[in-house]
N, C-alpha and C. Protein backbone atom coordinates (compact mmCIF):
# COMPACT_ATOMS: atom_id res chain seq x y z
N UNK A 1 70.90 2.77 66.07
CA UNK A 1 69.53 3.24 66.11
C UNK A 1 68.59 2.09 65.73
N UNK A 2 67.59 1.62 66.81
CA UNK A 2 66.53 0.16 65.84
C UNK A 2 65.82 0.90 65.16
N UNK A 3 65.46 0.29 63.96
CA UNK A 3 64.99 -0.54 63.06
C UNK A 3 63.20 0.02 63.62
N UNK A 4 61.94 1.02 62.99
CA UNK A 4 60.83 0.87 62.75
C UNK A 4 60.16 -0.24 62.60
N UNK A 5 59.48 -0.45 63.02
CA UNK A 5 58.39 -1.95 62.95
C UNK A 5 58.26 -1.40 61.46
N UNK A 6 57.09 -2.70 60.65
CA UNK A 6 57.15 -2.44 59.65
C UNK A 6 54.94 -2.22 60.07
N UNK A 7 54.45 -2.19 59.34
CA UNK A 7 53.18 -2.33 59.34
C UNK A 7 52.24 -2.92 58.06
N UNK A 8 53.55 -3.71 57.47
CA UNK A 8 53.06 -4.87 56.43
C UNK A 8 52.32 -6.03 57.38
N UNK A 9 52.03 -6.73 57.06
CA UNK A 9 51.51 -8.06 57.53
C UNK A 9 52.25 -9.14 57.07
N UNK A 10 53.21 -10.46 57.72
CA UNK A 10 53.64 -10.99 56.70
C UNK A 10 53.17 -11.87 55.63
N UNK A 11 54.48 -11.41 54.26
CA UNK A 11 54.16 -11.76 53.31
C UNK A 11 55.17 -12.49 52.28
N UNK A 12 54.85 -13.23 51.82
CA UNK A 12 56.13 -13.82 50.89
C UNK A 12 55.52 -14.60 49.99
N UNK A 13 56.45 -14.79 49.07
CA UNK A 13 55.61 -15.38 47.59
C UNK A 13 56.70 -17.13 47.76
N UNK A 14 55.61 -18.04 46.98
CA UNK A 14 56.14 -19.52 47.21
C UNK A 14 55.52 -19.88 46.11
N UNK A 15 55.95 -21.46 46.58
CA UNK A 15 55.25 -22.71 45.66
C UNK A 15 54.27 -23.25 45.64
N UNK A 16 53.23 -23.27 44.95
CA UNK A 16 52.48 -24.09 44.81
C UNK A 16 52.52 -25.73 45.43
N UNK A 17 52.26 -26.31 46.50
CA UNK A 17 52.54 -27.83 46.86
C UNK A 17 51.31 -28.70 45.82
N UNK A 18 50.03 -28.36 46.35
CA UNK A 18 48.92 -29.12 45.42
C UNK A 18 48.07 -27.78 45.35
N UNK A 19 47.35 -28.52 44.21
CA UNK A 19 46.66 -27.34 43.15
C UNK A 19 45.13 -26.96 44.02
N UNK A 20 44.91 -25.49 44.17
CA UNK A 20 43.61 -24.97 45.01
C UNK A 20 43.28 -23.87 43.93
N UNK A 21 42.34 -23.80 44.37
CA UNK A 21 41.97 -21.72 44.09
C UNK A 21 42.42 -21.03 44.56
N UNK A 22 42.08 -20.13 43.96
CA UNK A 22 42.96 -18.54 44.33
C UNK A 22 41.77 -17.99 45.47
N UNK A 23 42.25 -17.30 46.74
CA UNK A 23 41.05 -17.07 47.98
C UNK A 23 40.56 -15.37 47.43
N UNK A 24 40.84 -15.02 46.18
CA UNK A 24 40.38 -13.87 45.92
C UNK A 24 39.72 -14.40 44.56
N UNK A 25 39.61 -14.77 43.58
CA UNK A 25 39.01 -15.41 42.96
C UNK A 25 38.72 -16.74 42.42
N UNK A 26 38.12 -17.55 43.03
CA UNK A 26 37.97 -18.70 43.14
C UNK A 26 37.60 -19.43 41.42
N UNK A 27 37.71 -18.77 40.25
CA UNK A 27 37.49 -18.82 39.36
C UNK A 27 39.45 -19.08 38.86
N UNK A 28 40.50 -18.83 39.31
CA UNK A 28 41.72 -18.66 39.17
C UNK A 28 42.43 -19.91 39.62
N UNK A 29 42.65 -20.81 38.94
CA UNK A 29 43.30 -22.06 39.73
C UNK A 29 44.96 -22.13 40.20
N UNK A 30 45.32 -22.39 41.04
CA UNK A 30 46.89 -22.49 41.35
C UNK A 30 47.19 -24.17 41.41
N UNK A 31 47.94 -24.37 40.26
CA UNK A 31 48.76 -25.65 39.92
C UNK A 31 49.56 -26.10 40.86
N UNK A 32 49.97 -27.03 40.77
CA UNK A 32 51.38 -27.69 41.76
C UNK A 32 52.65 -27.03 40.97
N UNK A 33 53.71 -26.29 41.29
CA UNK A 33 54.55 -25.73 40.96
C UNK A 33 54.27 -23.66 40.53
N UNK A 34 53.21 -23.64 40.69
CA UNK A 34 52.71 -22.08 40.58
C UNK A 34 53.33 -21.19 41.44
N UNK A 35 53.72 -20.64 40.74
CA UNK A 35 53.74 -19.54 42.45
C UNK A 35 52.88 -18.75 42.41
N UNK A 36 52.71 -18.52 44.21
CA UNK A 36 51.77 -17.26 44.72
C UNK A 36 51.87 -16.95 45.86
N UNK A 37 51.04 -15.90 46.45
CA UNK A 37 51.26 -14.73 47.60
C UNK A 37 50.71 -15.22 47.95
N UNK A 38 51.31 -15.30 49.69
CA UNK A 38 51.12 -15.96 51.24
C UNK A 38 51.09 -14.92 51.71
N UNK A 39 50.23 -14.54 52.47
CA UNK A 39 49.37 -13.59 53.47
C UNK A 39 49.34 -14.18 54.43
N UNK A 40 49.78 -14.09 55.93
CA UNK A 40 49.69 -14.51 56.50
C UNK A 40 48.86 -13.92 57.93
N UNK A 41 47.35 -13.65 58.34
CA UNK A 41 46.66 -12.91 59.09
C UNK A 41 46.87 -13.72 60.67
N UNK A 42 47.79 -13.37 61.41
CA UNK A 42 47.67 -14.53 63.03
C UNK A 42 47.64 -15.49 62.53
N UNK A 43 47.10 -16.19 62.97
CA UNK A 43 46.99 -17.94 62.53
C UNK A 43 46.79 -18.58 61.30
N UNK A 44 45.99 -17.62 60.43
CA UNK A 44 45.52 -18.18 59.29
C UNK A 44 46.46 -17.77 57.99
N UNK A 45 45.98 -17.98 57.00
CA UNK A 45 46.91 -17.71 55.70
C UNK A 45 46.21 -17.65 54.41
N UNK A 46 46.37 -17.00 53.55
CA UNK A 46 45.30 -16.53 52.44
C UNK A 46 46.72 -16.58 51.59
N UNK A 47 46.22 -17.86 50.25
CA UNK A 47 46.75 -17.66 48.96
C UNK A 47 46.43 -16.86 47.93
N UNK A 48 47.21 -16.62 47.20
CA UNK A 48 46.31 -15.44 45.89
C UNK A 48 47.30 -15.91 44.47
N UNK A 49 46.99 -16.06 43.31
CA UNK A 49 47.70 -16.09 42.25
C UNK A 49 48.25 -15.17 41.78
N UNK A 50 48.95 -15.06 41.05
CA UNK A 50 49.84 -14.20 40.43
C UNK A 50 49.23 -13.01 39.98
N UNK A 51 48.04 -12.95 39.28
CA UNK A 51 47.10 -12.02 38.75
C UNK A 51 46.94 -11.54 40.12
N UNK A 52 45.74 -11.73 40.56
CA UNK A 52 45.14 -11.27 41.70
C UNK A 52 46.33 -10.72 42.49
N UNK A 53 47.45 -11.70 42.54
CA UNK A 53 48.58 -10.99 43.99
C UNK A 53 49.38 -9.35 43.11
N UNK A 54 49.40 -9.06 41.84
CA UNK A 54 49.88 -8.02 41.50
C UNK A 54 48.99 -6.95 41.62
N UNK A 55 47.75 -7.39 40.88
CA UNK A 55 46.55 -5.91 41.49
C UNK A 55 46.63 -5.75 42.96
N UNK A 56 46.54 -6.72 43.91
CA UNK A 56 46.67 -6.37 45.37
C UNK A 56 47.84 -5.58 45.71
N UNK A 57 49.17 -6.15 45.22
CA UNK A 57 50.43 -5.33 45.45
C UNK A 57 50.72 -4.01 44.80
N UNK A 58 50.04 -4.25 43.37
CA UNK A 58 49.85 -2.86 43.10
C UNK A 58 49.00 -1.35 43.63
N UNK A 59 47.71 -1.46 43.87
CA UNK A 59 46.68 -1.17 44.70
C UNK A 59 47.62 -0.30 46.09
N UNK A 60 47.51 -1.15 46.81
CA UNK A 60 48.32 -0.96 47.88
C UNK A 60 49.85 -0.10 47.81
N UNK A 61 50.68 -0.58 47.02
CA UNK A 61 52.19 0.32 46.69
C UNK A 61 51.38 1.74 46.58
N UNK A 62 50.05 2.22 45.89
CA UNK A 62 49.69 3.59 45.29
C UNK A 62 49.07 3.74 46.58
N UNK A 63 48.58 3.08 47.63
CA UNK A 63 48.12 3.70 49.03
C UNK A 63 49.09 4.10 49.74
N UNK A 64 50.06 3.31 49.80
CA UNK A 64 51.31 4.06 50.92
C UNK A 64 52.09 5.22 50.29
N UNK A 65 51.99 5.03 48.64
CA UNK A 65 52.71 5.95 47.98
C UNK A 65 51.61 7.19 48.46
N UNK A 66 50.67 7.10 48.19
CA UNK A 66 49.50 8.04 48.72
C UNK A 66 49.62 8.77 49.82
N UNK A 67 49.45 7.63 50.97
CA UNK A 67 49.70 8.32 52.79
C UNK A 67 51.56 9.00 52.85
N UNK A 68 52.59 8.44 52.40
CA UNK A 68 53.74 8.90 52.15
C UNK A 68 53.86 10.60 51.67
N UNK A 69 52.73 10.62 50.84
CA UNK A 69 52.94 12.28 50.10
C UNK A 69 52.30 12.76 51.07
N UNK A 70 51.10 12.51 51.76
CA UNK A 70 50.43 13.46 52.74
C UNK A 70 51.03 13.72 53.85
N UNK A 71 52.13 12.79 54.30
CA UNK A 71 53.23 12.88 55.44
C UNK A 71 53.97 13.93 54.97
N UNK A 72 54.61 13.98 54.15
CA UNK A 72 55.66 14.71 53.14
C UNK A 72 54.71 16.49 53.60
């Protein structure tokens, strides 16, 4: 039987190469060796730090957990 698409966007957590801001709060710096969440939208790609990437992942887990019960 295949396999459901998924309707995440991809995502995966990495390394820091050289040190930027965080694209959700630019007040949040990411070091060389940091890790953080890669978003990847078509072509482009949005970093987020560790802070910022858990409220996002959290946030979100309670939306699908959300649409999941209304399926139910």
């Amino acid at each position: 039987m295949p396999r459901p698409k998924t309707i995440l966007q991809r995502i995966e957590v990495n390394i820091v190469q050289r040190a930027h801001n965080c694209q959700h709060n630019p007040n949040h710096r990411l070091e060389k060796g940091d890790k953080r969440l890669m978003v990847r939208d078509k072509r482009s790609q949005e970093y987020y730090c560790v802070d910022c990437a858990l409220e996002i992942l959290e946030r979100d887990c309670a939306r699908l957990q959300s649409l999941a019960r209304e399926l139910r």
